[in-house]
C-alpha atoms as a PDB file:
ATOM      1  CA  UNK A   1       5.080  15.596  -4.261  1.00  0.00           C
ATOM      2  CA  UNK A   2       8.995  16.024  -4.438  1.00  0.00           C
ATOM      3  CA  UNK A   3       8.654  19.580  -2.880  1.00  0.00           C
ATOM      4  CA  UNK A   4       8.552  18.445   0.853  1.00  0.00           C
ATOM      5  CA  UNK A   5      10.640  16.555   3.294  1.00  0.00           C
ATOM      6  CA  UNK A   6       7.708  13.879   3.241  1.00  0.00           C
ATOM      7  CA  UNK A   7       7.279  10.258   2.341  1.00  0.00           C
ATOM      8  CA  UNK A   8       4.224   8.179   1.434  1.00  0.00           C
ATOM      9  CA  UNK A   9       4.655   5.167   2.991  1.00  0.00           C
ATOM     10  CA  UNK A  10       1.844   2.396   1.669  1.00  0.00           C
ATOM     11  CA  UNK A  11       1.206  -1.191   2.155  1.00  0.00           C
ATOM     12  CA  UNK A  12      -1.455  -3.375  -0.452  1.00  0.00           C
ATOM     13  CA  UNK A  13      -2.736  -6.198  -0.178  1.00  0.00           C
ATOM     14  CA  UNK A  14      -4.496  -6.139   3.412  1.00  0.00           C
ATOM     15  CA  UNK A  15      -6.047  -6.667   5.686  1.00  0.00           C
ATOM     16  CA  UNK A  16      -5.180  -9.805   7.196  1.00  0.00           C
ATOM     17  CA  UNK A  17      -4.823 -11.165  10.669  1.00  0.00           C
ATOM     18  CA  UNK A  18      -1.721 -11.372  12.278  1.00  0.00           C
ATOM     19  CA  UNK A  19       0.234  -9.393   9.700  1.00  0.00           C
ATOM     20  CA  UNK A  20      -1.945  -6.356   9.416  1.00  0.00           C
ATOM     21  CA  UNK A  21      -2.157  -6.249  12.897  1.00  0.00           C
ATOM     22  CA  UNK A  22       1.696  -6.434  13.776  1.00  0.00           C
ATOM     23  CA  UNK A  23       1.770  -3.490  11.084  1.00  0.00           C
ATOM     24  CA  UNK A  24      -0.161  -1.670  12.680  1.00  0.00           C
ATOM     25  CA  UNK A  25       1.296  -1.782  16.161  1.00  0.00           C
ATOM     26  CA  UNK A  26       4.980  -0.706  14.415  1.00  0.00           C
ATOM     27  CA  UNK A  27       3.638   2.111  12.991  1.00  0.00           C
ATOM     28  CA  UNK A  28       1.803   3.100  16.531  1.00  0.00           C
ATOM     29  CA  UNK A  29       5.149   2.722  17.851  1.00  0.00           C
ATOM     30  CA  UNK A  30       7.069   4.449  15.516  1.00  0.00           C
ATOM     31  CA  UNK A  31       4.180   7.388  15.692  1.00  0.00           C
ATOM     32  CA  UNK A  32       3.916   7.272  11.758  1.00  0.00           C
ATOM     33  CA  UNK A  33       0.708   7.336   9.142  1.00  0.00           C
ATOM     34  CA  UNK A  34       0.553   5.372   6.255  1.00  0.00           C
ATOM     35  CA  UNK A  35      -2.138   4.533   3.714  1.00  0.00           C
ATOM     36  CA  UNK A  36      -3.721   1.100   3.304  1.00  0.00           C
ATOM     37  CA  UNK A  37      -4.499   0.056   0.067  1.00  0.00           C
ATOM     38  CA  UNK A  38      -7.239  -2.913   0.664  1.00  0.00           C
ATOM     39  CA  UNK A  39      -8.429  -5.621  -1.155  1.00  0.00           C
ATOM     40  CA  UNK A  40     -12.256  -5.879  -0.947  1.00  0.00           C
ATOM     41  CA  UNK A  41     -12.494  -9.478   0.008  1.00  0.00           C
ATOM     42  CA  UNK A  42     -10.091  -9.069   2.876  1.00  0.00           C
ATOM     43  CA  UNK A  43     -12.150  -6.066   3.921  1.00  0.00           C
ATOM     44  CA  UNK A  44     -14.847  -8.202   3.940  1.00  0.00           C
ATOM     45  CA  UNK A  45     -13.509 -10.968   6.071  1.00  0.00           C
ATOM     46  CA  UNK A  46     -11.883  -8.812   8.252  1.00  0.00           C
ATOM     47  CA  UNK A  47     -13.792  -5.507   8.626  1.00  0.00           C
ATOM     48  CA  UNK A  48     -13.240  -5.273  12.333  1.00  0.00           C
ATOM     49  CA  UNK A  49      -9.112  -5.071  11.552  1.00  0.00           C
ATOM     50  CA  UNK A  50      -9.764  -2.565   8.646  1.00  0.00           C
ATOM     51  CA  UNK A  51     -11.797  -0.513  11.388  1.00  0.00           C
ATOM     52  CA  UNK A  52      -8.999  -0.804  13.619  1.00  0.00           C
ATOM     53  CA  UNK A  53      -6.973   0.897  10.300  1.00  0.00           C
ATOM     54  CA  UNK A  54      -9.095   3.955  10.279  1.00  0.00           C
ATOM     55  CA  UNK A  55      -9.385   4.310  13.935  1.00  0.00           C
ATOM     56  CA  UNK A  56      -5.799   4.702  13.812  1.00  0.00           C
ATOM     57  CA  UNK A  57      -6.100   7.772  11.515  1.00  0.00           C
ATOM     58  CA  UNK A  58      -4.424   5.701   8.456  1.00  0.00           C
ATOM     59  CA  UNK A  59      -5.666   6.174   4.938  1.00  0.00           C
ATOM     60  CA  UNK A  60      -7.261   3.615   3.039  1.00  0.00           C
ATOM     61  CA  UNK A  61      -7.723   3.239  -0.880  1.00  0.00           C
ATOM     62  CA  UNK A  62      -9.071   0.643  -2.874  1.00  0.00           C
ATOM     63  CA  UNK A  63      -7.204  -2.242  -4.870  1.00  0.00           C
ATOM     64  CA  UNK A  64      -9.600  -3.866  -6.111  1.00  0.00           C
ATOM     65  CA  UNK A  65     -12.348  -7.047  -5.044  1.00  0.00           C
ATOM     66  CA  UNK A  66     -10.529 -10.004  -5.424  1.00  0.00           C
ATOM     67  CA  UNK A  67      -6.659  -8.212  -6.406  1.00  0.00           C
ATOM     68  CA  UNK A  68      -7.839  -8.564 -10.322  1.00  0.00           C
ATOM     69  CA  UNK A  69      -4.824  -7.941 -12.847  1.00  0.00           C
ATOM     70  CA  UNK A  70      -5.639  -5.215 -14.936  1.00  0.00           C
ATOM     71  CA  UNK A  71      -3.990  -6.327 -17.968  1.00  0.00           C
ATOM     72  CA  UNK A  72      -5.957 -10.206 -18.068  1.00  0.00           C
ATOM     73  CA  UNK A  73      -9.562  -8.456 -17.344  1.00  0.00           C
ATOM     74  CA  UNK A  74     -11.740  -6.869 -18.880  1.00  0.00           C
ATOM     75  CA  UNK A  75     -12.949  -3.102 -18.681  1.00  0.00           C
ATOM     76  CA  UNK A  76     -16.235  -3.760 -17.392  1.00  0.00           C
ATOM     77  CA  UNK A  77     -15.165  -6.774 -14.781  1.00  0.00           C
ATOM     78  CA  UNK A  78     -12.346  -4.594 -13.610  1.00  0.00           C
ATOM     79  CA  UNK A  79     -14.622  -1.451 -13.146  1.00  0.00           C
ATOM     80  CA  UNK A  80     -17.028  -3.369 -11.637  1.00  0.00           C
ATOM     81  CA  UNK A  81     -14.573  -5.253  -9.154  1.00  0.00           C
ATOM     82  CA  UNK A  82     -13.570  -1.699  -8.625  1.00  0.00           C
ATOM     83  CA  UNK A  83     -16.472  -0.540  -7.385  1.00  0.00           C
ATOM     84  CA  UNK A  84     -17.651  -3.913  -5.533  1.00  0.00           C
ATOM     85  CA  UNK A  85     -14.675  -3.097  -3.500  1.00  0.00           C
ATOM     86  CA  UNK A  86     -15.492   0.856  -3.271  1.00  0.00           C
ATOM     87  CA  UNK A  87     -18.670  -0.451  -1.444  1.00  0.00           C
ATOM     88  CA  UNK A  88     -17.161  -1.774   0.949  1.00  0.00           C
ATOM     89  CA  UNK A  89     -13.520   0.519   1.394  1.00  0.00           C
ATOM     90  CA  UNK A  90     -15.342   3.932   0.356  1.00  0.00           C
ATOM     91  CA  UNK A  91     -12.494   5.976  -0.776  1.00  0.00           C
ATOM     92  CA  UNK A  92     -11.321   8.008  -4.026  1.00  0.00           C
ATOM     93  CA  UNK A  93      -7.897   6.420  -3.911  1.00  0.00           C
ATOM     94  CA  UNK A  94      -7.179   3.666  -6.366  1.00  0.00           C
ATOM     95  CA  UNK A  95      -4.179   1.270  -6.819  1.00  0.00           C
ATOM     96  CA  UNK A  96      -4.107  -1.029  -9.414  1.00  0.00           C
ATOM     97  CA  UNK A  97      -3.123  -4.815  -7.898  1.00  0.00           C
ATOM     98  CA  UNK A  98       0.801  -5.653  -9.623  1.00  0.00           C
ATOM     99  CA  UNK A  99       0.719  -2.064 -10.959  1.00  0.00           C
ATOM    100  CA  UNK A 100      -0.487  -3.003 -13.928  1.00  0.00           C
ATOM    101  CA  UNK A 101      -3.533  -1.177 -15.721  1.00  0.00           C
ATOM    102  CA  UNK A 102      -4.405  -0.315 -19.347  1.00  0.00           C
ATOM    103  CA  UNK A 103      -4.985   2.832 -20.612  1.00  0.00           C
ATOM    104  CA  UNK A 104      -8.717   2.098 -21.216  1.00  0.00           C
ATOM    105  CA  UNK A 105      -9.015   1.476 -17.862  1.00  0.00           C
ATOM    106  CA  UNK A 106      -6.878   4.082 -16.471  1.00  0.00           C
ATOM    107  CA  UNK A 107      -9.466   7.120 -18.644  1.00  0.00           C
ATOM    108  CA  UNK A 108     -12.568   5.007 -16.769  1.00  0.00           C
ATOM    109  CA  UNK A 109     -11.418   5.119 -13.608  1.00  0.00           C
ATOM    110  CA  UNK A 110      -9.695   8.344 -13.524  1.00  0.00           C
ATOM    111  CA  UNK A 111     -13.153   9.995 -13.722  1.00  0.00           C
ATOM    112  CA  UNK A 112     -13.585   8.465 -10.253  1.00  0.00           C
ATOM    113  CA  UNK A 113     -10.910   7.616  -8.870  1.00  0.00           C
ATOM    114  CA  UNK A 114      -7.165   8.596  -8.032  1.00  0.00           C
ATOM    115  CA  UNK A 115      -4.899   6.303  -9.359  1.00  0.00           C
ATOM    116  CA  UNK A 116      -1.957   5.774  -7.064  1.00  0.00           C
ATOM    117  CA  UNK A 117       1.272   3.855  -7.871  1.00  0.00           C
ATOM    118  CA  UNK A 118       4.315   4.016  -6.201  1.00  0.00           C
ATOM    119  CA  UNK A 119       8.032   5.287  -7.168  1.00  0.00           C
ATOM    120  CA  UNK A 120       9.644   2.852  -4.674  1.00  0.00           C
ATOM    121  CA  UNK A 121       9.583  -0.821  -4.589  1.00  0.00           C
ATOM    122  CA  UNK A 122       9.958  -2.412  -1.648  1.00  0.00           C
ATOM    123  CA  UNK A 123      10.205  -6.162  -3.050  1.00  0.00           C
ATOM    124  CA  UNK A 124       9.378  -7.021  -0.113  1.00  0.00           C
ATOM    125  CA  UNK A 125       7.502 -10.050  -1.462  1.00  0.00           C
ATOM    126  CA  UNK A 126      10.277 -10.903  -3.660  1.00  0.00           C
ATOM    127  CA  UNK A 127      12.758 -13.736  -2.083  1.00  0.00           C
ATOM    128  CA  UNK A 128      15.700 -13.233  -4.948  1.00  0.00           C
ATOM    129  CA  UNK A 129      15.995  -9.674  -3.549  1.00  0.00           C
ATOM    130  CA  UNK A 130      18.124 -10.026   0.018  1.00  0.00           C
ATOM    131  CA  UNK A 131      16.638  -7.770   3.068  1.00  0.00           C
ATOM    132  CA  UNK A 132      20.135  -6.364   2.565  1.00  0.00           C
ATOM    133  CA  UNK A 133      19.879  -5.102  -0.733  1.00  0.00           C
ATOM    134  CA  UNK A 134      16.014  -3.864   0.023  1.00  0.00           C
ATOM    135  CA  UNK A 135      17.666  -1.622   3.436  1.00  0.00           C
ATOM    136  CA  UNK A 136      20.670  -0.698   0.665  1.00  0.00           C
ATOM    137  CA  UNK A 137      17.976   0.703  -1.886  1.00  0.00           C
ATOM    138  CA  UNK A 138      16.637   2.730   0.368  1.00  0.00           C
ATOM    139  CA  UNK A 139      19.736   4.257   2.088  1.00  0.00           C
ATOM    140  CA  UNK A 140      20.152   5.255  -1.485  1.00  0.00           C
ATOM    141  CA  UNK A 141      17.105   5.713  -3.080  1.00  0.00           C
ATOM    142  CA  UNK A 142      14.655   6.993  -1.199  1.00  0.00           C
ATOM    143  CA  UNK A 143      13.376  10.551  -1.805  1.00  0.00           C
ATOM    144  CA  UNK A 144      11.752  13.144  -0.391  1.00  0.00           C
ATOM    145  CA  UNK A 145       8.173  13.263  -2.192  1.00  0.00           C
ATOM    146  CA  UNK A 146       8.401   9.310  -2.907  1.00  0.00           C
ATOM    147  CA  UNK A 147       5.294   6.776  -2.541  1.00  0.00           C
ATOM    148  CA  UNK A 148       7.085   3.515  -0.813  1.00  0.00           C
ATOM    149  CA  UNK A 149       5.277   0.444  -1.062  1.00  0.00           C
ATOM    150  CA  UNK A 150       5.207  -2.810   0.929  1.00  0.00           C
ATOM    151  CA  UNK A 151       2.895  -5.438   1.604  1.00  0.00           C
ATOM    152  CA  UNK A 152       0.711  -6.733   4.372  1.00  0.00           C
ATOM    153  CA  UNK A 153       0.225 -10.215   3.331  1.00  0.00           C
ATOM    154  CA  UNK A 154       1.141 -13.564   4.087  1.00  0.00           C
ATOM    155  CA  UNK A 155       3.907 -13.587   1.068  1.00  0.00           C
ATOM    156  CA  UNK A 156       5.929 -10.750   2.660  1.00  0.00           C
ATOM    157  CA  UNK A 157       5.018 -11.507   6.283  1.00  0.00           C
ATOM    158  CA  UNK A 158       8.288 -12.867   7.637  1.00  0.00           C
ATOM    159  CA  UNK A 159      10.542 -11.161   5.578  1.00  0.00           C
ATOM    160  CA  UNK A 160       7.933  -7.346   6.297  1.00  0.00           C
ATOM    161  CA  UNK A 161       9.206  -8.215   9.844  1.00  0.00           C
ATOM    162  CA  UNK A 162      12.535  -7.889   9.566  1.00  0.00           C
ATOM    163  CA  UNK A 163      13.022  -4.962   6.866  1.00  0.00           C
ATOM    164  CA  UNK A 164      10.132  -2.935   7.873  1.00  0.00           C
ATOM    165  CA  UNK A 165      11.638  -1.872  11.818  1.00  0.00           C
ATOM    166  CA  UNK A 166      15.253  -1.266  10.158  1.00  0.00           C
ATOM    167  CA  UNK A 167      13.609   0.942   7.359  1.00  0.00           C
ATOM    168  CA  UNK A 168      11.513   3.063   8.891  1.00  0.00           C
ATOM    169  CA  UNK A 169      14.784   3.821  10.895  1.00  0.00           C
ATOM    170  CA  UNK A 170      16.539   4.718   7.807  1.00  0.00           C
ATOM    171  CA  UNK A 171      13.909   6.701   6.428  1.00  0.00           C
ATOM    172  CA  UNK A 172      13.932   8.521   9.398  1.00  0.00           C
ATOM    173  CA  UNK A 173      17.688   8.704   9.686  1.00  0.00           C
ATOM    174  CA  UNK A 174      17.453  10.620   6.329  1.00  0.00           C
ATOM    175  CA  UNK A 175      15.781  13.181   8.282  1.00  0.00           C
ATOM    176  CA  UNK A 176      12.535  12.701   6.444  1.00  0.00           C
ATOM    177  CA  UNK A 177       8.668  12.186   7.830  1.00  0.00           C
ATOM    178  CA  UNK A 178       5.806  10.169   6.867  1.00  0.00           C
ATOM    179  CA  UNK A 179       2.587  11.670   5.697  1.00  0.00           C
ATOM    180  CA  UNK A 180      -0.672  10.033   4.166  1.00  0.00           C
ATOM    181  CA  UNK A 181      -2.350  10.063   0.715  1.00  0.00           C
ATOM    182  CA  UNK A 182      -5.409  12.326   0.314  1.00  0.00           C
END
């Protein structure tokens, strides 16, 4: 993907009220695309907001049923959680929850599935990391070609609110665009 003057911007974690929703109205303003990368349960609870995802021509992909780490479950739980959530999300895209996933599971699902990760880290959810040092990263670090990944959950909420505006700004400012997973 490093071949284009495009970024994948992502969020995990989602949907939930509130946050989701103020995502979703930046990224109408800002006239951008991004790809969604939903828990099952929260699809569940909230399928009329994860509607409201696809009617606003965003990707989705699955992360799982109930955010299951890879690396404490078992092959058959996390397939099946997998799948539970593919029920319910129905796409081909695939991130593992914490980016973790074994190799056992990563030759399962790949017949499947696209695994995703990322190759930037917002750390967003992380409160050692200052909002100043996230918007310093990416004046620096992001590429063209890179998967950027934040979160839409209550964690990262207040914090999602004031780097999010101020990045997509400096993404822009680097004179790049933002484009979707397929």
């Amino acid at each position: 993907m490093r071949k284009t003057n495009k970024v994948y911007l992502t969020f995990d974690d989602g949907p939930q009220p509130e946050i989701t929703e103020w995502v979703l109205n930046l990224l109408k303003q800002y006239q951008i695309k991004a790809t969604f990368f939903c828990v099952g349960e929260n699809v569940v609870k909230h399928n009329e907001l994860f509607q409201r995802i696809i009617e606003d021509g965003h990707a989705i992909g699955n992360h799982s049923m109930r955010h299951e780490r890879g690396t404490r479950t078992s092959l058959d739980e996390y397939v099946k959680s997998i799948d539970e959530a593919d029920a319910h999300i129905q796409s081909s895209l695939f991130r593992p929850p914490y980016g973790r996933i074994t190799l056992r599971q990563t030759w399962k699902l790949r017949k499947k599935y696209r695994i995703v990760m990322w190759s930037w880290l917002s750390y967003d959810y992380d409160h050692s990391v200052s909002t100043k040092r996230i918007l310093s990263n990416a004046k620096k670090d992001v590429q063209s070609g890179d998967i950027l990944v934040f979160h839409d959950n209550i964690k990262s909420f207040e914090r999602l609110k004031e780097i999010l505006p101020q990045f997509l700004d400096v993404v822009k400012s680097k004179g790049f665009s933002f484009d979707v997973i397929n």
